[in-house]
Protein backbone atom coordinates (compact mmCIF):
# COMPACT_ATOMS: atom_id res chain seq x y z
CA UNK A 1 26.23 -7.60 8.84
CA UNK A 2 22.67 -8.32 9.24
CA UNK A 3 20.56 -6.46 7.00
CA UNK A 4 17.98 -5.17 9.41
CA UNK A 5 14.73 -2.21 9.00
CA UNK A 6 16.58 -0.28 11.35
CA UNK A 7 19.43 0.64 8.64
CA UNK A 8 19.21 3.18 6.56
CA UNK A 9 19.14 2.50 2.53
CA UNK A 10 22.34 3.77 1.72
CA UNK A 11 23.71 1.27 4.49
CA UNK A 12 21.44 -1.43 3.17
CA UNK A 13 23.00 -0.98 -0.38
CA UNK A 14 26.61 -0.93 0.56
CA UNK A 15 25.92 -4.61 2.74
CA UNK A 16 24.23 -5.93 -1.10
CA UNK A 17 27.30 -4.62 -2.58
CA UNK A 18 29.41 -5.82 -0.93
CA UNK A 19 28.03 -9.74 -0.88
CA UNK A 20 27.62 -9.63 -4.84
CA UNK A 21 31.94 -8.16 -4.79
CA UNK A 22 32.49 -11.49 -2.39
CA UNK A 23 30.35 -13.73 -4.31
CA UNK A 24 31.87 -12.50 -7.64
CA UNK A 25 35.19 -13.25 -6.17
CA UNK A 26 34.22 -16.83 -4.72
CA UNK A 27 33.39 -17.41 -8.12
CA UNK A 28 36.85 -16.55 -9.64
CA UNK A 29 35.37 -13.73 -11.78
CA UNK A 30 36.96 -10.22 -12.77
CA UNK A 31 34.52 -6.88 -12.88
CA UNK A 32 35.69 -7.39 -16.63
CA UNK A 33 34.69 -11.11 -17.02
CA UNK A 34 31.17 -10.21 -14.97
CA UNK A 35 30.21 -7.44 -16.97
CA UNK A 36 31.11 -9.05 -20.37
CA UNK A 37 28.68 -12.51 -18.69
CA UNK A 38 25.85 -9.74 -17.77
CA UNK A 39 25.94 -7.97 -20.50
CA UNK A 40 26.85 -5.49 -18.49
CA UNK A 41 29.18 -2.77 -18.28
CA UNK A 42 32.07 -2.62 -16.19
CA UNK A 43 31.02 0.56 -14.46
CA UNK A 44 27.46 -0.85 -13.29
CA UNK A 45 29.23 -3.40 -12.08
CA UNK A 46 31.48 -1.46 -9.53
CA UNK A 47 28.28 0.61 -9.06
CA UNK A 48 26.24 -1.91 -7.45
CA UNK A 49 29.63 -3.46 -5.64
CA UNK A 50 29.92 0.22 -4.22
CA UNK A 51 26.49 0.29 -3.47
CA UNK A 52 25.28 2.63 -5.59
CA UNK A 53 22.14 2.59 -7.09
CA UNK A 54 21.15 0.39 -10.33
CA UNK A 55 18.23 -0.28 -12.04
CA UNK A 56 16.37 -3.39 -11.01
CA UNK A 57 16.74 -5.06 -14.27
CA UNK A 58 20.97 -4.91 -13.68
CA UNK A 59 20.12 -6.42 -10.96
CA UNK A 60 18.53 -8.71 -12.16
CA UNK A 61 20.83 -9.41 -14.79
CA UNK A 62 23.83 -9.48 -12.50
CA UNK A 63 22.17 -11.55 -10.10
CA UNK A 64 21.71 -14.06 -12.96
CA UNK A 65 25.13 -14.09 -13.90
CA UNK A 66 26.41 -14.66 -10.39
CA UNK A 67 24.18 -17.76 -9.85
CA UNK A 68 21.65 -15.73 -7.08
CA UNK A 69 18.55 -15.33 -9.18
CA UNK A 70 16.59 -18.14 -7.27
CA UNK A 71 17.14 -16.24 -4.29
CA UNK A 72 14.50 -14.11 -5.24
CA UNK A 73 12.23 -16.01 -4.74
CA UNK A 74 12.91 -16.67 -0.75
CA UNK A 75 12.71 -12.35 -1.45
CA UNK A 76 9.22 -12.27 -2.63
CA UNK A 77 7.59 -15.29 -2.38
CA UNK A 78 4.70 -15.60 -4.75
CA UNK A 79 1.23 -15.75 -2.97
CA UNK A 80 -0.39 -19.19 -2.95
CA UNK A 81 -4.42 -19.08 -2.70
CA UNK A 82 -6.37 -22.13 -2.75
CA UNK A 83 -8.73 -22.66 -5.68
CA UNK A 84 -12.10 -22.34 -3.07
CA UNK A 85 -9.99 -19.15 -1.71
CA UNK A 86 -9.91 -17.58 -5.52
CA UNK A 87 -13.95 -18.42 -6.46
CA UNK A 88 -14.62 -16.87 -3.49
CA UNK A 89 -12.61 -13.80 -3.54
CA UNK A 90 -13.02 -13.48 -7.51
CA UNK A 91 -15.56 -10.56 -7.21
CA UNK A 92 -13.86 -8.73 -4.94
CA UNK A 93 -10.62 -9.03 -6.23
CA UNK A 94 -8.61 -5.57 -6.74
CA UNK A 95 -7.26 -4.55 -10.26
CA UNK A 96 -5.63 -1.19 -9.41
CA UNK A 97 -5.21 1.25 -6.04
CA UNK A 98 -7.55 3.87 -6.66
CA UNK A 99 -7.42 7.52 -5.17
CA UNK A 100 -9.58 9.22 -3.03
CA UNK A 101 -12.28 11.04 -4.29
CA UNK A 102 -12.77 14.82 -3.21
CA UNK A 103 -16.09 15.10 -1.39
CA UNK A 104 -18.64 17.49 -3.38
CA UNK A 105 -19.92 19.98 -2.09
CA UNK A 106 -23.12 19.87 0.07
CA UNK A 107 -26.41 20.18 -2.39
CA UNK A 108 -28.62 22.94 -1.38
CA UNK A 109 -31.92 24.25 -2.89
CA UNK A 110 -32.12 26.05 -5.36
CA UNK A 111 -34.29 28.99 -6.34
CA UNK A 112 -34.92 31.84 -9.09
CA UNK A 113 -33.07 34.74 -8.31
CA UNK A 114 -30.11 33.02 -6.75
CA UNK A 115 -27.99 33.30 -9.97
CA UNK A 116 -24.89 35.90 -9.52
């Protein structure tokens, strides 16, 4: 199956699942003998064959074990920028997402006698 944008998450986790289950098996491993490799337990490990949800650092881990870490890297690539690219951005650079600011209300004049 091709993993596509059009599927929906729980679809997209049951096709991951299932690839680490055959790639486990091409490898002549047990859940047992993957878990105990991982550092894992036996249960994550049928989780994430099921396609159940795991935390990214089981992932991680099992990926390890099974030989597919480096395929994270075709995943997220890491973002090249030319020396020249960097000096030049280096001021503008973002360090955090910031939120927007309510707008204040308008200023008006103010006078004696307009306290409550």
């Amino acid at each position: 199956m091709h993993i596509a944008t059009s599927l929906t998450d729980d679809v997209v986790l049951e096709e991951l699942g299932r690839r680490l289950a055959q790639k486990r098996l091409e490898l002549g491993l047990t859940q047992a003998r993957a878990a105990t490799e991982s550092g894992l337990s036996k249960r994550t490990i049928a989780r994430m064959e099921a396609g159940a949800g795991a935390q990214l650092s089981s992932f991680v881990r099992y990926l390890r074990t099974l030989g597919l870490l480096d395929g994270l890297e075709a995943l997220v690539p890491e973002q090249r920028v030319s020396p020249m690219e960097l000096l030049r951005l280096k001021g503008r650079q973002r360090k955090r997402a910031s939120s927007r600011r309510p707008k204040s209300p308008p200023v008006t004049d103010w006078t004696w006698g307009d306290d409550p």
